[in-house]
N, C-alpha and C. Protein backbone atom coordinates (compact mmCIF):
# COMPACT_ATOMS: atom_id res chain seq x y z
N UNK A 1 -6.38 -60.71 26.19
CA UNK A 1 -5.39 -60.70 25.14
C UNK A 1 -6.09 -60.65 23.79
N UNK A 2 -5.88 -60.13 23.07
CA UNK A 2 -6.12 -59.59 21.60
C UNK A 2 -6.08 -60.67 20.69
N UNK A 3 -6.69 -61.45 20.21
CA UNK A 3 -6.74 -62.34 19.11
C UNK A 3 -5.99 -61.71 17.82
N UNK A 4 -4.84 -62.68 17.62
CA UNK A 4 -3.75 -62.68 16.39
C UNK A 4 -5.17 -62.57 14.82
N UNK A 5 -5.01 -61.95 14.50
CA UNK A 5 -4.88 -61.41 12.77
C UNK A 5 -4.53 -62.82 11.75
N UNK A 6 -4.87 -63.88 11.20
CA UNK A 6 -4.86 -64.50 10.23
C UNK A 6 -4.86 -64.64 8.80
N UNK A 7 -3.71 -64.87 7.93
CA UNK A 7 -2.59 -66.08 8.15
C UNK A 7 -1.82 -64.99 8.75
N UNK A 8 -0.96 -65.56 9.60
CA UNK A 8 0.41 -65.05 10.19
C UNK A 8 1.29 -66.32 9.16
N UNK A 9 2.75 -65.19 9.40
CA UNK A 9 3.77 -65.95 8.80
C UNK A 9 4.67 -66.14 9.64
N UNK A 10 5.78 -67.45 9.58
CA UNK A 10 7.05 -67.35 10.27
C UNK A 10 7.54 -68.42 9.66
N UNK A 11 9.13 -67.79 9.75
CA UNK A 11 10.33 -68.95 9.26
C UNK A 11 10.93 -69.25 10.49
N UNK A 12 11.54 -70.74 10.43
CA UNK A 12 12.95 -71.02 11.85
C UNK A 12 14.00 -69.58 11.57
N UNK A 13 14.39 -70.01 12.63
CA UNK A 13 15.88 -69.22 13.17
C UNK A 13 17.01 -70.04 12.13
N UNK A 14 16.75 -70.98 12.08
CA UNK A 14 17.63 -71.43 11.25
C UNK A 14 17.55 -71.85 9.84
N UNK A 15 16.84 -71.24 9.13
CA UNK A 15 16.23 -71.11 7.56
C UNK A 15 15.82 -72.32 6.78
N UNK A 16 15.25 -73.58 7.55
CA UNK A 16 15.12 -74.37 7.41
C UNK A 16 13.30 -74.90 6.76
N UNK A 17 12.86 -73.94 7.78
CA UNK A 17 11.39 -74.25 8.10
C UNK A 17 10.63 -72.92 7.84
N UNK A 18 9.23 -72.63 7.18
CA UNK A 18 8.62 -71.56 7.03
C UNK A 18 7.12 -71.98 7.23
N UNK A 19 6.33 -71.04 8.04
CA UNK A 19 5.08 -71.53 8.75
C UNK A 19 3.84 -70.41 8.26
N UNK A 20 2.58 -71.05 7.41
CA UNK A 20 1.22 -70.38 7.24
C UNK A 20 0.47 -70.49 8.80
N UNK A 21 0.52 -69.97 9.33
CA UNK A 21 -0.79 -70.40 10.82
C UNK A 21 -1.83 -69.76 10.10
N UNK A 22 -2.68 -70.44 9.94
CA UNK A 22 -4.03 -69.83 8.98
C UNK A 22 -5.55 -69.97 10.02
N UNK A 23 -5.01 -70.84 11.60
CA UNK A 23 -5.92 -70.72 12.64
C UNK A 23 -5.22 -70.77 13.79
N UNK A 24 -5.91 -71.33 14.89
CA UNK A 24 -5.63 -71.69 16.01
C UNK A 24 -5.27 -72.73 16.20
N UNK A 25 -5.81 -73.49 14.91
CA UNK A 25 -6.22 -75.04 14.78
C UNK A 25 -5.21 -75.40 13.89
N UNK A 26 -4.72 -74.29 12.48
CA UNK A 26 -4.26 -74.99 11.64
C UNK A 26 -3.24 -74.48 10.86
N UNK A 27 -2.17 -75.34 10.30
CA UNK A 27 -0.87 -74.69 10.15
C UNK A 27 -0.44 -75.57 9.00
N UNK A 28 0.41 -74.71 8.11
CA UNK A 28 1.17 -75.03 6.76
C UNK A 28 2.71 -74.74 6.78
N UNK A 29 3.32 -76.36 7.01
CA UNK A 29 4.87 -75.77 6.85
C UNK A 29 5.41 -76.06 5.62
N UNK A 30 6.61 -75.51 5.25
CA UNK A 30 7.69 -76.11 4.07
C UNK A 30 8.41 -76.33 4.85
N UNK A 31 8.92 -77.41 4.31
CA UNK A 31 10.16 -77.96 4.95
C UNK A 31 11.37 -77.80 4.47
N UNK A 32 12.39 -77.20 3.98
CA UNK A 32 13.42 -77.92 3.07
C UNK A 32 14.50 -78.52 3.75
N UNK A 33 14.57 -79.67 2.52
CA UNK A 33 15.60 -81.14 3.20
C UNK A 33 16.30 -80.66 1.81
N UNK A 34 17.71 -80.96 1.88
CA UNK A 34 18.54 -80.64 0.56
C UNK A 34 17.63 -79.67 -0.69
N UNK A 35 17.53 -79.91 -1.66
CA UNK A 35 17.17 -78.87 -2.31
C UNK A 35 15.71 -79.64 -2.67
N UNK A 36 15.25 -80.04 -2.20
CA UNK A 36 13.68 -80.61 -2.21
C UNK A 36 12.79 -79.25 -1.09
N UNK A 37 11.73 -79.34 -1.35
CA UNK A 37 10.84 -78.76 -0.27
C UNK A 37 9.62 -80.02 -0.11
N UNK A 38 9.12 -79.89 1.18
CA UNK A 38 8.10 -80.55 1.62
C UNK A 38 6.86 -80.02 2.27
N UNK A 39 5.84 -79.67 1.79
CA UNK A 39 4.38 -79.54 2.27
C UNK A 39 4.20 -80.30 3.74
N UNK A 40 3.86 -80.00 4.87
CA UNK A 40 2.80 -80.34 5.75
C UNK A 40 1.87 -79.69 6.30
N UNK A 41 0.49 -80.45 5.79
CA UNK A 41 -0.61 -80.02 6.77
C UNK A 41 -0.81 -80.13 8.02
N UNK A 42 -1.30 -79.26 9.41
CA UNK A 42 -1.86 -79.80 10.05
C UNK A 42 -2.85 -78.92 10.50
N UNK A 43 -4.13 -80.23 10.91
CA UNK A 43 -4.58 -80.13 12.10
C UNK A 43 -5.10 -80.36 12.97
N UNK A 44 -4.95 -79.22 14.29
CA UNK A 44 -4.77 -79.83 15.29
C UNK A 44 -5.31 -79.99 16.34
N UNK A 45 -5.30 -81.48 16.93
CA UNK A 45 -6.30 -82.26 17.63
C UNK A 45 -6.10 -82.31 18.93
N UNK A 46 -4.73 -82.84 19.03
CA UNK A 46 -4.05 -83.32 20.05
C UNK A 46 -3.76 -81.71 20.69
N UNK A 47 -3.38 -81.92 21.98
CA UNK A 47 -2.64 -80.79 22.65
C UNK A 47 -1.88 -80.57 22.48
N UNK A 48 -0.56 -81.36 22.16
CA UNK A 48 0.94 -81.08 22.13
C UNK A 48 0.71 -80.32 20.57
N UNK A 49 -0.17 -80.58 19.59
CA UNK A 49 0.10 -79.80 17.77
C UNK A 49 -0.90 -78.42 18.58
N UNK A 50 -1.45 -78.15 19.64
CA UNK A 50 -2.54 -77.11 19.53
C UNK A 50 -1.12 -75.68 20.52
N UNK A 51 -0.22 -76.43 21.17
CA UNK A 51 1.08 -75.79 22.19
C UNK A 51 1.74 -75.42 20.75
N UNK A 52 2.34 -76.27 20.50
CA UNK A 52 2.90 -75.92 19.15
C UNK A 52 2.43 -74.73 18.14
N UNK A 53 1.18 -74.58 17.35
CA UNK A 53 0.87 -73.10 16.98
C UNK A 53 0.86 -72.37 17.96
N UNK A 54 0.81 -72.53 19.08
CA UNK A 54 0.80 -71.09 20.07
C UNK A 54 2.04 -70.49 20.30
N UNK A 55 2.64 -71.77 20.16
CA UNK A 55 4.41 -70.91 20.48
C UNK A 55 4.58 -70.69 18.98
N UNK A 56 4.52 -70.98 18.20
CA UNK A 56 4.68 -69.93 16.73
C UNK A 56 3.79 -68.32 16.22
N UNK A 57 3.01 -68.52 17.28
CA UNK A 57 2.23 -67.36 17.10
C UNK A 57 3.30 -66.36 18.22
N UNK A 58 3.18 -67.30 19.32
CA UNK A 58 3.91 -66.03 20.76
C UNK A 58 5.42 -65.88 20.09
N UNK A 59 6.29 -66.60 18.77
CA UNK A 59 7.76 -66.33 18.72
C UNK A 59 8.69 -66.74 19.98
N UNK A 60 8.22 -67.37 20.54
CA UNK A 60 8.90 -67.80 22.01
C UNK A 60 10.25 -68.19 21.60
N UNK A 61 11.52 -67.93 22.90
CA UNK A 61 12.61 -68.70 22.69
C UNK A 61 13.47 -68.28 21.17
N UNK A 62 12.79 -67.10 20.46
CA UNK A 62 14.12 -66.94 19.18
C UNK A 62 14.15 -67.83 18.58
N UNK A 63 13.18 -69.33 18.54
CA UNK A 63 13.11 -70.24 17.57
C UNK A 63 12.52 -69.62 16.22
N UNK A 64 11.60 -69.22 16.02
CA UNK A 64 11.20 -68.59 14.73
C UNK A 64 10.75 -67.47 14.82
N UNK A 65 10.96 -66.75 13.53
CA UNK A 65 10.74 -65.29 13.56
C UNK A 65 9.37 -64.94 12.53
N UNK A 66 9.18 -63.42 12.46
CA UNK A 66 8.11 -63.82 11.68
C UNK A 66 8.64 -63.31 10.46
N UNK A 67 8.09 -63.44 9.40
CA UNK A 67 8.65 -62.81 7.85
C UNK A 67 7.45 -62.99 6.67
N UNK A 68 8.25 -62.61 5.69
CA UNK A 68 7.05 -61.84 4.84
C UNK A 68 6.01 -62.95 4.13
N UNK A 69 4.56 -62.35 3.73
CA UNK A 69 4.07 -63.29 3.50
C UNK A 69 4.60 -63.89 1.72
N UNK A 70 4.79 -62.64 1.49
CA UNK A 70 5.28 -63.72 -0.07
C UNK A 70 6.14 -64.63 -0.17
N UNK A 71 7.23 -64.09 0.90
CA UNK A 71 8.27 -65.35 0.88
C UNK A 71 7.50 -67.11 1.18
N UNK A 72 6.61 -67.03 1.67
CA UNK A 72 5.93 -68.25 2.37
C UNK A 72 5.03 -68.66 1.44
N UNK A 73 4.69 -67.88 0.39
CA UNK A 73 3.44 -68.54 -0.81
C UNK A 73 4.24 -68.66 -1.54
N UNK A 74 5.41 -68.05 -2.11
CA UNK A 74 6.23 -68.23 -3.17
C UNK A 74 7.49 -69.57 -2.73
N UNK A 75 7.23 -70.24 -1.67
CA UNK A 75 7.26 -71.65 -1.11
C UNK A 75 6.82 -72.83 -1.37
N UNK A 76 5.40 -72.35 -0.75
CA UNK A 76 4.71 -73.01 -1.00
C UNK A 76 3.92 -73.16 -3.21
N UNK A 77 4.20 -72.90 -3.72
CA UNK A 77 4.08 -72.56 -4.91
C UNK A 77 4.83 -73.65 -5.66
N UNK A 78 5.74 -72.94 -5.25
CA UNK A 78 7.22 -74.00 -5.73
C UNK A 78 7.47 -75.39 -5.56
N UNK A 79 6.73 -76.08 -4.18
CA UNK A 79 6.83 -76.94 -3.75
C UNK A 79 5.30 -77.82 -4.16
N UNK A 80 4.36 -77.14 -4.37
CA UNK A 80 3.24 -77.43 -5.50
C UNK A 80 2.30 -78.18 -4.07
């Protein structure tokens, strides 16, 4: 299998959540809760955060899609 291209982008299915995967290892979400946004880093150690970027990379299940990268810096920007 072909090693994914880095950063990949993706938002939820439900416009909630938008994702930097910038490794294998490591991932940048926004969050937005009401009209706040929230930064999280991770990375990842454990198995269950290392399953987790893989199913954001594979798009599994119609949970998140992928989308553009500006939308995801101009996010993260905003949210500082």
């Amino acid at each position: 299998m072909e090693q994914p291209r880095f950063p990949q982008y993706r938002r939820s299915a439900n416009g909630l959540n938008w994702y930097r995967i910038d490794s294998d290892l490591t991932l940048v979400e926004v969050q937005r809760i009401g009209r706040r946004y929230l930064v999280h880093r991770l990375q990842a150690a454990a198995y269950p955060e290392k399953v987790r970027i893989m199913a954001l990379l594979a798009m599994e299940n119609g949970h998140v899609e992928a989308c553009p990268a500006e939308e995801v810096e101009r996010l993260l920007e905003a949210a500082g």
